[in-house]
N, C-alpha and C. Protein backbone atom coordinates (compact mmCIF):
# COMPACT_ATOMS: atom_id res chain seq x y z
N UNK A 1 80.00 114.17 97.54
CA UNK A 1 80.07 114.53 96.13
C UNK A 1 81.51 114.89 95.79
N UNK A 2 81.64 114.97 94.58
CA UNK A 2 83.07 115.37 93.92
C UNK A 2 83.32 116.29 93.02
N UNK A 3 84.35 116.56 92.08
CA UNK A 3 84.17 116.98 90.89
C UNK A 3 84.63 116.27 89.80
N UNK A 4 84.48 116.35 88.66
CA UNK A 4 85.32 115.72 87.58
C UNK A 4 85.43 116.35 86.68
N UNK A 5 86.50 115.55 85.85
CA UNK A 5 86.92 116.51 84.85
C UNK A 5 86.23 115.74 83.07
N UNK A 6 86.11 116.80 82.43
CA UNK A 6 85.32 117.08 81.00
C UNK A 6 86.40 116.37 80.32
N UNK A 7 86.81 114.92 80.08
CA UNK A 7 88.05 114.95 79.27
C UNK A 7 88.11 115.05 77.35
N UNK A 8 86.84 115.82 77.10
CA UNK A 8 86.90 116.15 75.61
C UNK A 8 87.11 117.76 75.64
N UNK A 9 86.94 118.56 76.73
CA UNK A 9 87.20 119.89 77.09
C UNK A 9 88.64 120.30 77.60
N UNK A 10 89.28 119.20 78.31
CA UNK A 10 90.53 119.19 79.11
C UNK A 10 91.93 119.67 77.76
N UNK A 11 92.47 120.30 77.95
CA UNK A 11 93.47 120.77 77.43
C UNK A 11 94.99 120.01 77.95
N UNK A 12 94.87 119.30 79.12
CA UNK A 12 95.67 119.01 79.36
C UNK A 12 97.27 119.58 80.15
N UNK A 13 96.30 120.56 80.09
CA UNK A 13 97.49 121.90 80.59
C UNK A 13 98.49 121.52 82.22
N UNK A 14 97.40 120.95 83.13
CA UNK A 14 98.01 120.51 84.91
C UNK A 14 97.73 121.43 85.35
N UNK A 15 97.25 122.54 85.18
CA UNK A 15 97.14 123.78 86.46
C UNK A 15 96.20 123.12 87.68
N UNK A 16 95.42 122.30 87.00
CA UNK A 16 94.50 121.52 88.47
C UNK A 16 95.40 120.59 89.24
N UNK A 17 95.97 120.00 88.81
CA UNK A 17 96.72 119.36 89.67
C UNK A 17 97.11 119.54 90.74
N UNK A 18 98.07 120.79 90.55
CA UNK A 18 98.84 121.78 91.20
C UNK A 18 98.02 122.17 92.39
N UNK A 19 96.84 122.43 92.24
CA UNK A 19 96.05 122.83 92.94
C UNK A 19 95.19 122.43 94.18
N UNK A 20 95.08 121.43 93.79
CA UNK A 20 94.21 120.51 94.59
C UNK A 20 94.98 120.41 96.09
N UNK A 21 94.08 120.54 97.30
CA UNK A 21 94.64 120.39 98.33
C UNK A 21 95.15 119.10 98.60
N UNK A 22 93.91 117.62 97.84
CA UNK A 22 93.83 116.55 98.53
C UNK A 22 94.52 115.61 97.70
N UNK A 23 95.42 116.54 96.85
CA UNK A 23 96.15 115.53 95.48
C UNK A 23 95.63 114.55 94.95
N UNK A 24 93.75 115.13 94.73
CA UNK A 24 92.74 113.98 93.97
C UNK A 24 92.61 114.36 92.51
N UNK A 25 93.99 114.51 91.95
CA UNK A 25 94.48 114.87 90.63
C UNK A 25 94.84 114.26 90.21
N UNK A 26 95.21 112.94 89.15
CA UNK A 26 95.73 113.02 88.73
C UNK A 26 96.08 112.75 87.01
N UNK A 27 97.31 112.22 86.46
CA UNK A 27 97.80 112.26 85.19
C UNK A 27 97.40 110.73 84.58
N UNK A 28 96.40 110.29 83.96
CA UNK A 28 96.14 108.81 83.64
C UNK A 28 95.57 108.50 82.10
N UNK A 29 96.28 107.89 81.34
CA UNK A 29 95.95 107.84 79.90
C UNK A 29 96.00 108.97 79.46
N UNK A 30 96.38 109.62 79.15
CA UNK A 30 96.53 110.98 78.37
C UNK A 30 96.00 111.93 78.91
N UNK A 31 95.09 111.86 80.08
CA UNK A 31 94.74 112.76 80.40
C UNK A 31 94.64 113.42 81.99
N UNK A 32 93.84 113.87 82.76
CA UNK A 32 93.89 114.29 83.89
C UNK A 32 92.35 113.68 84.63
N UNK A 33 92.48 113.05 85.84
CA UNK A 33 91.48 112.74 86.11
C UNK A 33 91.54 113.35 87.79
N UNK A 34 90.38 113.37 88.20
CA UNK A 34 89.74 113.02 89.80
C UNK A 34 89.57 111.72 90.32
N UNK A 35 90.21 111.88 91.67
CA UNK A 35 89.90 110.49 92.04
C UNK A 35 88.68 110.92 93.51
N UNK A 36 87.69 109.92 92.70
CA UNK A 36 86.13 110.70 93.85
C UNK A 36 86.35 110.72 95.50
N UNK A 37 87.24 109.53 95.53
CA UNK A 37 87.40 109.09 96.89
C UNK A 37 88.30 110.64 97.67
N UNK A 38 88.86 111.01 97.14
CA UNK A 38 89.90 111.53 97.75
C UNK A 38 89.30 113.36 97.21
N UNK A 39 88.31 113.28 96.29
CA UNK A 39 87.56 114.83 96.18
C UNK A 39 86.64 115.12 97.53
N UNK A 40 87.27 116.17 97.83
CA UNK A 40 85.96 116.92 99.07
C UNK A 40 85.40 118.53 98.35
N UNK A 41 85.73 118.73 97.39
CA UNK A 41 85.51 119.78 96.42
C UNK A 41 85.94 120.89 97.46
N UNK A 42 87.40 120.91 98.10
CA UNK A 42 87.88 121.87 98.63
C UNK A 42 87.23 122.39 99.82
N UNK A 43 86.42 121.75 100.09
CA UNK A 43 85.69 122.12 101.62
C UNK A 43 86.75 121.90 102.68
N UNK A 44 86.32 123.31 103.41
CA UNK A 44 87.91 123.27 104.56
C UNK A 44 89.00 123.92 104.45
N UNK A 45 89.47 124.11 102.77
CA UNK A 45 90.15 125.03 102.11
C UNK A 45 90.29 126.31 101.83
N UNK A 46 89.40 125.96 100.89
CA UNK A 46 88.67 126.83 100.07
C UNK A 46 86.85 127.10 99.67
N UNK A 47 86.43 128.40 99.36
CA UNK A 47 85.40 128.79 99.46
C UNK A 47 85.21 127.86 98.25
N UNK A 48 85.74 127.70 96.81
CA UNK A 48 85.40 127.10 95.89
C UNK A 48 86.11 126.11 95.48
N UNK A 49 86.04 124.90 94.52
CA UNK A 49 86.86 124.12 94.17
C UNK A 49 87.73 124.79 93.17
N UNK A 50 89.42 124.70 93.57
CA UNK A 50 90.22 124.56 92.50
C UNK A 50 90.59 124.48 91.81
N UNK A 51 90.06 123.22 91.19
CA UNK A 51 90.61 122.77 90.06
C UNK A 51 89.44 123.85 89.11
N UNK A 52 88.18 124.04 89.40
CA UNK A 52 87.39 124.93 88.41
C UNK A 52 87.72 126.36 88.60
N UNK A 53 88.57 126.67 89.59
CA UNK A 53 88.74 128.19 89.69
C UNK A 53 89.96 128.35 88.47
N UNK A 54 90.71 127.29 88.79
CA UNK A 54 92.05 127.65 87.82
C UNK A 54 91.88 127.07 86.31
N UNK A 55 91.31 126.30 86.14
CA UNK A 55 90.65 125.88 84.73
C UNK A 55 90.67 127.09 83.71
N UNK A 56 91.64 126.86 82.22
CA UNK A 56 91.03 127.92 81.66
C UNK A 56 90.08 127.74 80.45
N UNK A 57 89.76 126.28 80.72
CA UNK A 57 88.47 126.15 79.85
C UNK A 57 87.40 125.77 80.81
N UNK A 58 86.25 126.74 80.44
CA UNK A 58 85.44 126.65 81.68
C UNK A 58 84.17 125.00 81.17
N UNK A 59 83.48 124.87 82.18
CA UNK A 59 82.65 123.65 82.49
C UNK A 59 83.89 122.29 81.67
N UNK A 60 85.41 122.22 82.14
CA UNK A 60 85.79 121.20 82.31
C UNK A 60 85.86 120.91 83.78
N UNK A 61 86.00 120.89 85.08
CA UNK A 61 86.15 121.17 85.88
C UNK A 61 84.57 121.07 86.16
N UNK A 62 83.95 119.97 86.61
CA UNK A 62 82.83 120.02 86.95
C UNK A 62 81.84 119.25 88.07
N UNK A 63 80.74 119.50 88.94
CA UNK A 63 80.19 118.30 90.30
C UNK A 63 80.09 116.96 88.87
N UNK A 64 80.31 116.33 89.84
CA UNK A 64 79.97 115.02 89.20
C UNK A 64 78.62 114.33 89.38
């Protein structure tokens, strides 16, 4: 499984980016995406995924 991002919620801000261990971030058409292949939703890392911890609009940042 993965996460993805809400792109009518996304602000566009990058704090997920930044974040991501597996640099399954990134910047595409205007906006910010996940790439599934490369999401492990921070397992190994972290207790939670990233990109939804640092999100400051919440349920963008979401399992897919």
């Amino acid at each position: 499984m993965s996460y993805q991002i809400v792109v009518k919620n996304c602000t566009v801000c990058g704090a997920c980016e930044f974040e991501c261990p597996n640099a399954a971030i990134a910047f595409e058409s205007d906006t910010f995406v996940i790439d599934p292949e490369l999401c492990t939703e921070c397992e190994g890392n972290f207790d939670t995924p990233q990109c939804a911890a640092v999100c400051p609009v919440p349920e963008t940042c979401i399992p897919a």
